[in-house]
PDB file of N, CA and C in Angstrom:
ATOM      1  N   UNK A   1       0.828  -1.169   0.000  1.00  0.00           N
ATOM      2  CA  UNK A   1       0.000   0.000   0.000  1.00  0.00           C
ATOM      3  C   UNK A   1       0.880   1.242   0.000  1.00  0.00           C
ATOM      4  N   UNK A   2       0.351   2.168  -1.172  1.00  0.00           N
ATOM      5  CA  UNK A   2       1.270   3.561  -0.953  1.00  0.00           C
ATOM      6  C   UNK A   2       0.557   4.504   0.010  1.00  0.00           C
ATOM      7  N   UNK A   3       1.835   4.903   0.751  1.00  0.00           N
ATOM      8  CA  UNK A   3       1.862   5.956   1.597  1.00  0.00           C
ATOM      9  C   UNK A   3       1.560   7.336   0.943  1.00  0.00           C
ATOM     10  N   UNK A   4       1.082   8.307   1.546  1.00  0.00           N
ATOM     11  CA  UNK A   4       0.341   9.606   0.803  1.00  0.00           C
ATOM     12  C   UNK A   4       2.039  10.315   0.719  1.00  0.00           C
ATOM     13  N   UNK A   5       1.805  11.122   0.214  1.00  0.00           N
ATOM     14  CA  UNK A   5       3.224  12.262   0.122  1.00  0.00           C
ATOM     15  C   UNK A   5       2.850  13.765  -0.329  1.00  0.00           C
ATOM     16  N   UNK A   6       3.608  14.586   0.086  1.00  0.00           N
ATOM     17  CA  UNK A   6       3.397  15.885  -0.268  1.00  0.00           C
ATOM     18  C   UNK A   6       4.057  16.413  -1.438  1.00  0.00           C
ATOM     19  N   UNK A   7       5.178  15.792  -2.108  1.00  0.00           N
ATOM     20  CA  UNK A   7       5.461  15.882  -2.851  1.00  0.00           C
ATOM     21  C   UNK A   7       4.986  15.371  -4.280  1.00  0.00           C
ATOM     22  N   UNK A   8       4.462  16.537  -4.615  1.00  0.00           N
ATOM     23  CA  UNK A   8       3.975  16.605  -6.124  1.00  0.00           C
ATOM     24  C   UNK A   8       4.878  16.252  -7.179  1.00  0.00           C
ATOM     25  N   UNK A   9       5.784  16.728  -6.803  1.00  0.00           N
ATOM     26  CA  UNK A   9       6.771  16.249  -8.192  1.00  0.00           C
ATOM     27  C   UNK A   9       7.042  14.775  -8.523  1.00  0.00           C
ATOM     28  N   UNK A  10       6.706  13.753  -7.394  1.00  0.00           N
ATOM     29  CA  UNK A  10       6.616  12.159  -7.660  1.00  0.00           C
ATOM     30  C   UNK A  10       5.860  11.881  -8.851  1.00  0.00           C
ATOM     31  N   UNK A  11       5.926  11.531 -10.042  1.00  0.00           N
ATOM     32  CA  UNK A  11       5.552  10.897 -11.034  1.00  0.00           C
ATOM     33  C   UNK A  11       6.015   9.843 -11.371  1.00  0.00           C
ATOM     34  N   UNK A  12       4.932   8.477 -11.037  1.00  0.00           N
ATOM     35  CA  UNK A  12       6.010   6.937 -11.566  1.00  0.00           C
ATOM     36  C   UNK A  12       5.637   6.909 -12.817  1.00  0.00           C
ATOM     37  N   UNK A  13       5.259   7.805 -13.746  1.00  0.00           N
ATOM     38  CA  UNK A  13       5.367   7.776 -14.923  1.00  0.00           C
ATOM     39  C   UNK A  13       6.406   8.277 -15.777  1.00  0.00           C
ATOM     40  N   UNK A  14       7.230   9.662 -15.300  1.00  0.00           N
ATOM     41  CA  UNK A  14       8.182   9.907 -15.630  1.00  0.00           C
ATOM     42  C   UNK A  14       9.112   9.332 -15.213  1.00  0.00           C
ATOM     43  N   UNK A  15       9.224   8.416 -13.424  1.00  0.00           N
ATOM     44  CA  UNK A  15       9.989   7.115 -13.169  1.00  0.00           C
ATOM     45  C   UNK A  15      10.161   6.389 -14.824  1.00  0.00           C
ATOM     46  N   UNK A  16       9.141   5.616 -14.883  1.00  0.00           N
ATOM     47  CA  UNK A  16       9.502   4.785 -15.887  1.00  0.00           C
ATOM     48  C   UNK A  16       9.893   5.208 -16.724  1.00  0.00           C
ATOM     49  N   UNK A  17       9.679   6.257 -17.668  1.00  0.00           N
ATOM     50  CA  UNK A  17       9.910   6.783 -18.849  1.00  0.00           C
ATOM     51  C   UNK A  17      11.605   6.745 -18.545  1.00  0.00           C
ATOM     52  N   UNK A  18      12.010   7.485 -17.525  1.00  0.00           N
ATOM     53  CA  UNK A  18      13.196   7.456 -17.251  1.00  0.00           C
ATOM     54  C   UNK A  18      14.024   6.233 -17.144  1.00  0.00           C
ATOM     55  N   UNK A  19      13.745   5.446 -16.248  1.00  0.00           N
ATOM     56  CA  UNK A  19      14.267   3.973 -16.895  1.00  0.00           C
ATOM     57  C   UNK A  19      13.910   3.281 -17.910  1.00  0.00           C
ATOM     58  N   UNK A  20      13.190   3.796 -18.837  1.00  0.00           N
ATOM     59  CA  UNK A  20      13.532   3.232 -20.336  1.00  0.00           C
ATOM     60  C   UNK A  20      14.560   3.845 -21.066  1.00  0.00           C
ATOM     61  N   UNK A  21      14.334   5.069 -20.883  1.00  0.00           N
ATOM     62  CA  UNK A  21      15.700   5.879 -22.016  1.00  0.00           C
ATOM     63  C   UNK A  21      16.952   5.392 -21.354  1.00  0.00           C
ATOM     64  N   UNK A  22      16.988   5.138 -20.348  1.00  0.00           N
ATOM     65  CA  UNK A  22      18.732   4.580 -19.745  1.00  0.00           C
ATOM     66  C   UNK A  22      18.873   3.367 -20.553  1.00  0.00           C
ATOM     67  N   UNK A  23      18.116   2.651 -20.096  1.00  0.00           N
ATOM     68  CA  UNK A  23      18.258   1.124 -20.895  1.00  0.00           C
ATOM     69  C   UNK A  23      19.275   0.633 -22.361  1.00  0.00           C
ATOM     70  N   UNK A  24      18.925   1.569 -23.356  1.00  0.00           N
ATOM     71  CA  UNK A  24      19.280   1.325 -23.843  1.00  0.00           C
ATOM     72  C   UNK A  24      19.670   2.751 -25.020  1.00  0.00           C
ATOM     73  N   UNK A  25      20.838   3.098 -24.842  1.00  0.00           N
ATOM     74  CA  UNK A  25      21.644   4.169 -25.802  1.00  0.00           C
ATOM     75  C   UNK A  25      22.422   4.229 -27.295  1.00  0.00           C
ATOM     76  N   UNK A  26      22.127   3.278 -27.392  1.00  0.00           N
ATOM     77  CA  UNK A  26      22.967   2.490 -28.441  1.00  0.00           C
ATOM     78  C   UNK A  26      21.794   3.712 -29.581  1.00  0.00           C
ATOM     79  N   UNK A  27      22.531   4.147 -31.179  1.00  0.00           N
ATOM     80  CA  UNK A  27      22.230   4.887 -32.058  1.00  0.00           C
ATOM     81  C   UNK A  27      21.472   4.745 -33.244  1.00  0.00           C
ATOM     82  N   UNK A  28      21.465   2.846 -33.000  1.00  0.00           N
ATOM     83  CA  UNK A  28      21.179   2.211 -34.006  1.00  0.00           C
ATOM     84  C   UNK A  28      20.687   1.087 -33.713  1.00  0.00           C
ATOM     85  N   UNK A  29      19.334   0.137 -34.308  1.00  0.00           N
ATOM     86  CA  UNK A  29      19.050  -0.952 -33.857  1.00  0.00           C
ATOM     87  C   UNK A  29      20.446  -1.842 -34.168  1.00  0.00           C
ATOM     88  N   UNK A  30      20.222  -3.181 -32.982  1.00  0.00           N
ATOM     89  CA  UNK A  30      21.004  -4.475 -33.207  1.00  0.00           C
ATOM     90  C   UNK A  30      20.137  -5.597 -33.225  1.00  0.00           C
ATOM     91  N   UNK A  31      21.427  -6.466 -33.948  1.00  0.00           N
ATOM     92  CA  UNK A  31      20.593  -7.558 -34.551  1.00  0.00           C
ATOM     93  C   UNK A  31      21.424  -8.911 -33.954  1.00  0.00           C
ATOM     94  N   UNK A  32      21.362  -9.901 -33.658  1.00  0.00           N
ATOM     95  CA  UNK A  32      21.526 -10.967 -32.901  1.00  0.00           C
ATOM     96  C   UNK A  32      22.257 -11.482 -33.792  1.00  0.00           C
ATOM     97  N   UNK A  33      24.217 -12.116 -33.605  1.00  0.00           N
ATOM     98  CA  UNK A  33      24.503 -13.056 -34.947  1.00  0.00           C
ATOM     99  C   UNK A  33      25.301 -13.546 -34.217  1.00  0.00           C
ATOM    100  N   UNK A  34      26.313 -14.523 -34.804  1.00  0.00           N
ATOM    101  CA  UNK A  34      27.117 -15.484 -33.807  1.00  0.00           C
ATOM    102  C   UNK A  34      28.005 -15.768 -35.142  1.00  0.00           C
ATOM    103  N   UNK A  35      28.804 -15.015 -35.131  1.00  0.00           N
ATOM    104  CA  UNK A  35      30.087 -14.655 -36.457  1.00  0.00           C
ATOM    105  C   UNK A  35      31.348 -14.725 -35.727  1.00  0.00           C
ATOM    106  N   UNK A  36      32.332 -15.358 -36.418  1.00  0.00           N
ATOM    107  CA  UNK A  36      33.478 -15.111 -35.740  1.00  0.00           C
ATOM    108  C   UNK A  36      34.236 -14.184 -37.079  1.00  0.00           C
ATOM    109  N   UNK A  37      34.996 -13.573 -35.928  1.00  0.00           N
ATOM    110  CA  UNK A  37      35.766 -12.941 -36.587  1.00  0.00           C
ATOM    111  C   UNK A  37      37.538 -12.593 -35.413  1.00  0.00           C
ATOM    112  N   UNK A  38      37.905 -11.792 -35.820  1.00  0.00           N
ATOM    113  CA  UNK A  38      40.113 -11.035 -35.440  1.00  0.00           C
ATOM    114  C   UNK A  38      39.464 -10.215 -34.630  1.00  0.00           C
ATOM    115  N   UNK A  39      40.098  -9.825 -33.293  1.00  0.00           N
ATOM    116  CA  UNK A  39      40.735  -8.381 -33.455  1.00  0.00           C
ATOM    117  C   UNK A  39      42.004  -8.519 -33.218  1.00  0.00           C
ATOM    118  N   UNK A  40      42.216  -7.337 -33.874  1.00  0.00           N
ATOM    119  CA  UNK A  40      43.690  -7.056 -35.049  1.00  0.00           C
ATOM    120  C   UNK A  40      44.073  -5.528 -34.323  1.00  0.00           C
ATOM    121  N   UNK A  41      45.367  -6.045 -33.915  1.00  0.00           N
ATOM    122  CA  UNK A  41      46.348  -4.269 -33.355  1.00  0.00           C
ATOM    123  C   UNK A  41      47.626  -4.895 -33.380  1.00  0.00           C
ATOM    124  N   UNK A  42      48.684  -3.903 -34.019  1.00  0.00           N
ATOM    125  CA  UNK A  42      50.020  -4.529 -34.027  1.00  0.00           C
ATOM    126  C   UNK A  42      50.723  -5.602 -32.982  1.00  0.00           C
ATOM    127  N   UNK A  43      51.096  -6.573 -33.743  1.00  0.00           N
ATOM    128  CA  UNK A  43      52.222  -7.337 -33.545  1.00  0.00           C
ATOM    129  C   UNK A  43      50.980  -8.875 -32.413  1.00  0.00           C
ATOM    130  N   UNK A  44      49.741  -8.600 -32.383  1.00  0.00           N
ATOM    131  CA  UNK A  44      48.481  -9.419 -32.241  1.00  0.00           C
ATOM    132  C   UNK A  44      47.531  -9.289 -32.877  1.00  0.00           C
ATOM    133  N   UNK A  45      46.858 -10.895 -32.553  1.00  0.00           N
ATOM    134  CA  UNK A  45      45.623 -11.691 -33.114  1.00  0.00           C
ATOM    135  C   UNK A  45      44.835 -11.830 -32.110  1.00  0.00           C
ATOM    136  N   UNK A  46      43.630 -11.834 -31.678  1.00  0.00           N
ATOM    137  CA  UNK A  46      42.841 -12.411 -30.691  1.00  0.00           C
ATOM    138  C   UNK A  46      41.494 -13.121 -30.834  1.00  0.00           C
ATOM    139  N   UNK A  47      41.007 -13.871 -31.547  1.00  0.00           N
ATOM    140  CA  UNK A  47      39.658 -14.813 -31.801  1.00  0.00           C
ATOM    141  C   UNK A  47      38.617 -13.815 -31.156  1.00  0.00           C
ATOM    142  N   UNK A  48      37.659 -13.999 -31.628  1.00  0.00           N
ATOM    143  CA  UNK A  48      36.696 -13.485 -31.315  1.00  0.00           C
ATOM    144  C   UNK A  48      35.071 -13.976 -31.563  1.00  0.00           C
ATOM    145  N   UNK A  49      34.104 -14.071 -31.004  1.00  0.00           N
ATOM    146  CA  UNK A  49      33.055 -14.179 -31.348  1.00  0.00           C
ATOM    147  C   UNK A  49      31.769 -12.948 -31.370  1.00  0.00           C
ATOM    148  N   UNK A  50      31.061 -12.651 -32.337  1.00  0.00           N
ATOM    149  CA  UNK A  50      30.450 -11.398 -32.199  1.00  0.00           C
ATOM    150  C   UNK A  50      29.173 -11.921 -31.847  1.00  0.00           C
ATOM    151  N   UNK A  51      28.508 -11.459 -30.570  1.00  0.00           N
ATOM    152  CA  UNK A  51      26.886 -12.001 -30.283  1.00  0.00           C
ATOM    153  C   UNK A  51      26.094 -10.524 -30.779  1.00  0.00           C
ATOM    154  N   UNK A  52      26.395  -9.375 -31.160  1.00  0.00           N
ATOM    155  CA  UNK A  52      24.952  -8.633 -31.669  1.00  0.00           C
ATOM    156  C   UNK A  52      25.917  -7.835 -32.387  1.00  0.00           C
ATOM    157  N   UNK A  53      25.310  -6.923 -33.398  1.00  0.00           N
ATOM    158  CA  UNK A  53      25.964  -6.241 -34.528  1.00  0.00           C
ATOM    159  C   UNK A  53      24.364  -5.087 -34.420  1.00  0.00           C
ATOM    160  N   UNK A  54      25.735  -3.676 -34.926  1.00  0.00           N
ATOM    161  CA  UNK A  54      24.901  -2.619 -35.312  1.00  0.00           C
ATOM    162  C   UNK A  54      25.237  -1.817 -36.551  1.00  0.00           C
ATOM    163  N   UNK A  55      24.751  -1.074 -36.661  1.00  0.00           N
ATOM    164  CA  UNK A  55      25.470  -0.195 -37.887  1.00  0.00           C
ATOM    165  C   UNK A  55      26.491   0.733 -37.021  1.00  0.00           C
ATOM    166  N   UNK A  56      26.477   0.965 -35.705  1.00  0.00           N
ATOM    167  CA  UNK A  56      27.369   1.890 -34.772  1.00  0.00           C
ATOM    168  C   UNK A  56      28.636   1.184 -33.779  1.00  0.00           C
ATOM    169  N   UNK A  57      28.400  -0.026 -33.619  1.00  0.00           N
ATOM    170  CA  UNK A  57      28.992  -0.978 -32.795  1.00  0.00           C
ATOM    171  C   UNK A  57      28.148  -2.614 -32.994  1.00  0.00           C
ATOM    172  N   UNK A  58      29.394  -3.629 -31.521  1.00  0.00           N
ATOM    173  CA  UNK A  58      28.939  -4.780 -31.630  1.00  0.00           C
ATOM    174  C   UNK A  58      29.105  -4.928 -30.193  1.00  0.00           C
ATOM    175  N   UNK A  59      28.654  -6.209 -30.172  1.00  0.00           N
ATOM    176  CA  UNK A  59      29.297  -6.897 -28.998  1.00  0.00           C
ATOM    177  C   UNK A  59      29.677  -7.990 -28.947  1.00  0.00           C
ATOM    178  N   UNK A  60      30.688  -8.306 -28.259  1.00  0.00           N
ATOM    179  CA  UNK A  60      31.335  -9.253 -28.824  1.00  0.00           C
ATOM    180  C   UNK A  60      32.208 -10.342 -27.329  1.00  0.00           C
ATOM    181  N   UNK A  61      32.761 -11.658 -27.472  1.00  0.00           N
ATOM    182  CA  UNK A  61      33.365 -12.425 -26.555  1.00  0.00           C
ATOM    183  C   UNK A  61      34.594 -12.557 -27.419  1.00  0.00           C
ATOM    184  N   UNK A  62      35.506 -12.229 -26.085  1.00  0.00           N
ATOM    185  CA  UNK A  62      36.879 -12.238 -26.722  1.00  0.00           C
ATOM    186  C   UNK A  62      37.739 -12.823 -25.209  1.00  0.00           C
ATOM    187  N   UNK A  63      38.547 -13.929 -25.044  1.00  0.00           N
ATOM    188  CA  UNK A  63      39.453 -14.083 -23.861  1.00  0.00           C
ATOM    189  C   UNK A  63      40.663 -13.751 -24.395  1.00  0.00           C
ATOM    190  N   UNK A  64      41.040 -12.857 -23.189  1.00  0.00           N
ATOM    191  CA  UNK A  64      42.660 -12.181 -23.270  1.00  0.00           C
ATOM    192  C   UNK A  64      42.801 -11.022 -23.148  1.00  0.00           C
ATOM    193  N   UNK A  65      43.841 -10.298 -23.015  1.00  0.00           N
ATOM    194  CA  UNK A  65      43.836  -8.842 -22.724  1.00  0.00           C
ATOM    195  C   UNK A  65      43.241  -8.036 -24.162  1.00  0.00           C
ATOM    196  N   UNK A  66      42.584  -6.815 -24.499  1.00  0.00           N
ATOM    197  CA  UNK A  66      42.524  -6.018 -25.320  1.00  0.00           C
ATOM    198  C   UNK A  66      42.775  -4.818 -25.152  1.00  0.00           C
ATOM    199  N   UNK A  67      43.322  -4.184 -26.348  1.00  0.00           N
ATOM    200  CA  UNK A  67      43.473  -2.949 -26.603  1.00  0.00           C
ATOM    201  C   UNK A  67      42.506  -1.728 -26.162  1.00  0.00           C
ATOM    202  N   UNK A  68      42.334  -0.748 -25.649  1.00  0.00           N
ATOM    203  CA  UNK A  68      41.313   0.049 -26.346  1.00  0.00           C
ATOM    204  C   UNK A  68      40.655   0.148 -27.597  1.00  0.00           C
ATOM    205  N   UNK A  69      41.819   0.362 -27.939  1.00  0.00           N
ATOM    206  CA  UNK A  69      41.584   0.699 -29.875  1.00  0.00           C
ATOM    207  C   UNK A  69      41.786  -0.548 -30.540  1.00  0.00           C
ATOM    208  N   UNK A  70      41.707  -1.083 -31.788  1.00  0.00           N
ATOM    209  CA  UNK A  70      41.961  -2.172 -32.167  1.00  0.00           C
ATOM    210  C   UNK A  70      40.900  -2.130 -33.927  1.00  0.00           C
ATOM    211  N   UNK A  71      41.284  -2.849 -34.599  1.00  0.00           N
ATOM    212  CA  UNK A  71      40.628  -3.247 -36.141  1.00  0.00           C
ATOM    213  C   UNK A  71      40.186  -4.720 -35.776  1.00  0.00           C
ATOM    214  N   UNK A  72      38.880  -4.733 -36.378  1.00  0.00           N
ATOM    215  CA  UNK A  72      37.948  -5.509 -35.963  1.00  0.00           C
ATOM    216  C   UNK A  72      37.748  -6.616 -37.417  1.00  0.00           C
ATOM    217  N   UNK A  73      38.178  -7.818 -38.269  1.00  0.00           N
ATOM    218  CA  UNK A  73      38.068  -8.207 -39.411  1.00  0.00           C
ATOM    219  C   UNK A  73      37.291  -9.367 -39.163  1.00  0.00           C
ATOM    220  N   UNK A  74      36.227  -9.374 -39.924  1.00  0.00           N
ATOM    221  CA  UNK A  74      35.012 -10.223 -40.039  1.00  0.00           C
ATOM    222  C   UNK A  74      35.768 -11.630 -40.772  1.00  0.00           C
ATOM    223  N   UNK A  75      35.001 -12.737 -40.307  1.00  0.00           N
ATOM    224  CA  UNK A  75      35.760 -13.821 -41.205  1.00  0.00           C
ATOM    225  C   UNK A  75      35.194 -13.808 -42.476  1.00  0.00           C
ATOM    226  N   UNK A  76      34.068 -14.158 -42.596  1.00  0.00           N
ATOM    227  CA  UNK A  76      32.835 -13.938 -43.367  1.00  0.00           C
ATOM    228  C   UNK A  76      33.525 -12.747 -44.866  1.00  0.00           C
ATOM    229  N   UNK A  77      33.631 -12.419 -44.991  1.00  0.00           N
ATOM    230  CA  UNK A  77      34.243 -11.422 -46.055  1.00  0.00           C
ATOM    231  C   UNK A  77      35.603 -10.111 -45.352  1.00  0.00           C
ATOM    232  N   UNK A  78      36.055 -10.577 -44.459  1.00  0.00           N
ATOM    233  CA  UNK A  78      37.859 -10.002 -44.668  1.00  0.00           C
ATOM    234  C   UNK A  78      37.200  -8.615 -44.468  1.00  0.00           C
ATOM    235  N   UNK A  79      35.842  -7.817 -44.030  1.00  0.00           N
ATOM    236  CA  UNK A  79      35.867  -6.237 -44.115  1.00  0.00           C
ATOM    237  C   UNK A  79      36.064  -6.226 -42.781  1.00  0.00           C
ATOM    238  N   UNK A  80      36.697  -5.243 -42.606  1.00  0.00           N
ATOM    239  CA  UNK A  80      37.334  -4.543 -41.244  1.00  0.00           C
ATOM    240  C   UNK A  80      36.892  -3.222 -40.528  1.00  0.00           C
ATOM    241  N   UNK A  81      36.879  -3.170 -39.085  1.00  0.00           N
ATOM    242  CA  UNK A  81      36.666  -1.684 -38.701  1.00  0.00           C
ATOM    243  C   UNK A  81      36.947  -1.409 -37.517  1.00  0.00           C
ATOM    244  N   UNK A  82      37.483  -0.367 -37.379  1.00  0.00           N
ATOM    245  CA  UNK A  82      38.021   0.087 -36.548  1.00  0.00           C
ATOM    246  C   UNK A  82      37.048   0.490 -35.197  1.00  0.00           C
ATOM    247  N   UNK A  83      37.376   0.130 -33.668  1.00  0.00           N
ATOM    248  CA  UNK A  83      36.843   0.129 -32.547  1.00  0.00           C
ATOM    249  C   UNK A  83      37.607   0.537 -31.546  1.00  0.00           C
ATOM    250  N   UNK A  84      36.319   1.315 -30.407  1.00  0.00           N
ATOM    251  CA  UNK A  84      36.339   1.654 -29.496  1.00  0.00           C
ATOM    252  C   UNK A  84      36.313   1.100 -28.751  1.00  0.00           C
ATOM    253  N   UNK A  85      36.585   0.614 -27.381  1.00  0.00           N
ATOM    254  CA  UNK A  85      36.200  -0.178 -26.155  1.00  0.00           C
ATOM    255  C   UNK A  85      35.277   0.756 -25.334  1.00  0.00           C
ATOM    256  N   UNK A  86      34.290   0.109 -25.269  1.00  0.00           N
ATOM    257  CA  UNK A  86      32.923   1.020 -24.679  1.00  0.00           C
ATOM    258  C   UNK A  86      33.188   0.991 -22.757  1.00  0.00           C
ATOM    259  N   UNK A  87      33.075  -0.824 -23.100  1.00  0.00           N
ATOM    260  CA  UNK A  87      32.743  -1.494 -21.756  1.00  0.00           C
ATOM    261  C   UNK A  87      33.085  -2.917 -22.119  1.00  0.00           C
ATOM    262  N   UNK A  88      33.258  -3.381 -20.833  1.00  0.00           N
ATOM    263  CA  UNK A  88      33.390  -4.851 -20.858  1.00  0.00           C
ATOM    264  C   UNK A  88      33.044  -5.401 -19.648  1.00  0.00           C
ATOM    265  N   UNK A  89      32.575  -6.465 -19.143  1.00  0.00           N
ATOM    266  CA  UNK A  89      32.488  -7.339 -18.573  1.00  0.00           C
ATOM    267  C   UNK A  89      32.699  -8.705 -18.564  1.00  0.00           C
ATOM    268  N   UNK A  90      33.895  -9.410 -17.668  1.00  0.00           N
ATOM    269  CA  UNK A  90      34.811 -10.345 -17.945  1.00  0.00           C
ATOM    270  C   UNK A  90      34.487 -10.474 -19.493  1.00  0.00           C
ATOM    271  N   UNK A  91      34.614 -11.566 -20.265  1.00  0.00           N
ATOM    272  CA  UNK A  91      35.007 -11.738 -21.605  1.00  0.00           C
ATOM    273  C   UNK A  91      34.282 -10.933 -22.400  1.00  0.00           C
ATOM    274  N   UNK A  92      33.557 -10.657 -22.149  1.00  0.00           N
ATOM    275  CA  UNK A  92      32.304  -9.886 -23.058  1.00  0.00           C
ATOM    276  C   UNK A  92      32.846  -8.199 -23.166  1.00  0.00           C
ATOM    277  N   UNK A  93      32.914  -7.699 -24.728  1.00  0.00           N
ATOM    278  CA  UNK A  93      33.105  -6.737 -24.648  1.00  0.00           C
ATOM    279  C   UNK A  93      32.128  -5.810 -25.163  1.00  0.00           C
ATOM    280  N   UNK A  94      32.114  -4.456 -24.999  1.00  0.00           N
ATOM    281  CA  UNK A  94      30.810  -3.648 -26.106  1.00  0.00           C
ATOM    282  C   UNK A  94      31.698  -2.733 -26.871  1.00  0.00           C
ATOM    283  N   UNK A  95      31.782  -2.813 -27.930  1.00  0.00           N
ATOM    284  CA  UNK A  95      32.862  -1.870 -28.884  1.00  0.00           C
ATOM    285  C   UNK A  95      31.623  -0.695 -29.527  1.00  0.00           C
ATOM    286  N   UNK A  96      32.048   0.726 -30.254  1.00  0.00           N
ATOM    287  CA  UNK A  96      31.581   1.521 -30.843  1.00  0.00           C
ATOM    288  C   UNK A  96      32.587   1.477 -32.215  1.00  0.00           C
ATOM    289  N   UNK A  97      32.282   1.517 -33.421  1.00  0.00           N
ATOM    290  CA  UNK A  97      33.338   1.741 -34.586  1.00  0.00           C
ATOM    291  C   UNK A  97      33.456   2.855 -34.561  1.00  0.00           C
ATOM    292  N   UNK A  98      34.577   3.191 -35.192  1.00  0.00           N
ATOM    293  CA  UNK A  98      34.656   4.604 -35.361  1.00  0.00           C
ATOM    294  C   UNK A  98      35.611   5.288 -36.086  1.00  0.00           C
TER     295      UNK A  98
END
């Protein structure tokens, strides 16, 4: 049961609204794929698997140390692109191209 309040400015509608726009920031829809592909930065190789793809970024499982920066080459057709390190959590990384 809710308690009364004097404060007017409580809206759990703008609550929610507000935890939807956090959710999710990304610029561009993603799409779900399971591609392997490199990442590629001098003088290393590191395997990779990509679980979602955007037109702005991916995300991707990679074990081992990474770069910030790094070129990203698809197996699938050899095209490449260059990435950001967003975030990561243990193996899982979130890259932006750029």
């Amino acid at each position: 049961m809710r308690t009364p309040t004097n404060d007017a400015a409580i809206d759990d509608g703008a609550i929610d609204n507000r935890r939807k726009s956090v959710g999710d920031r990304r610029l561009s829809p993603r799409t779900k794929k399971l591609k392997g592909a490199r990442i590629v930065w001098p003088g290393s190789v590191v395997r990779c698997i990509i679980r979602n793809l955007s037109e702005t970024g991916a995300k991707m499982e990679a074990h081992g140390p990474i770069p910030a920066n790094f070129e990203l080459v698809f197996d699938l057709d050899q095209s490449r692109r260059s990435c950001r390190v967003m975030w990561r959590k243990e193996a899982m990384i979130g890259v932006k191209f750029i």
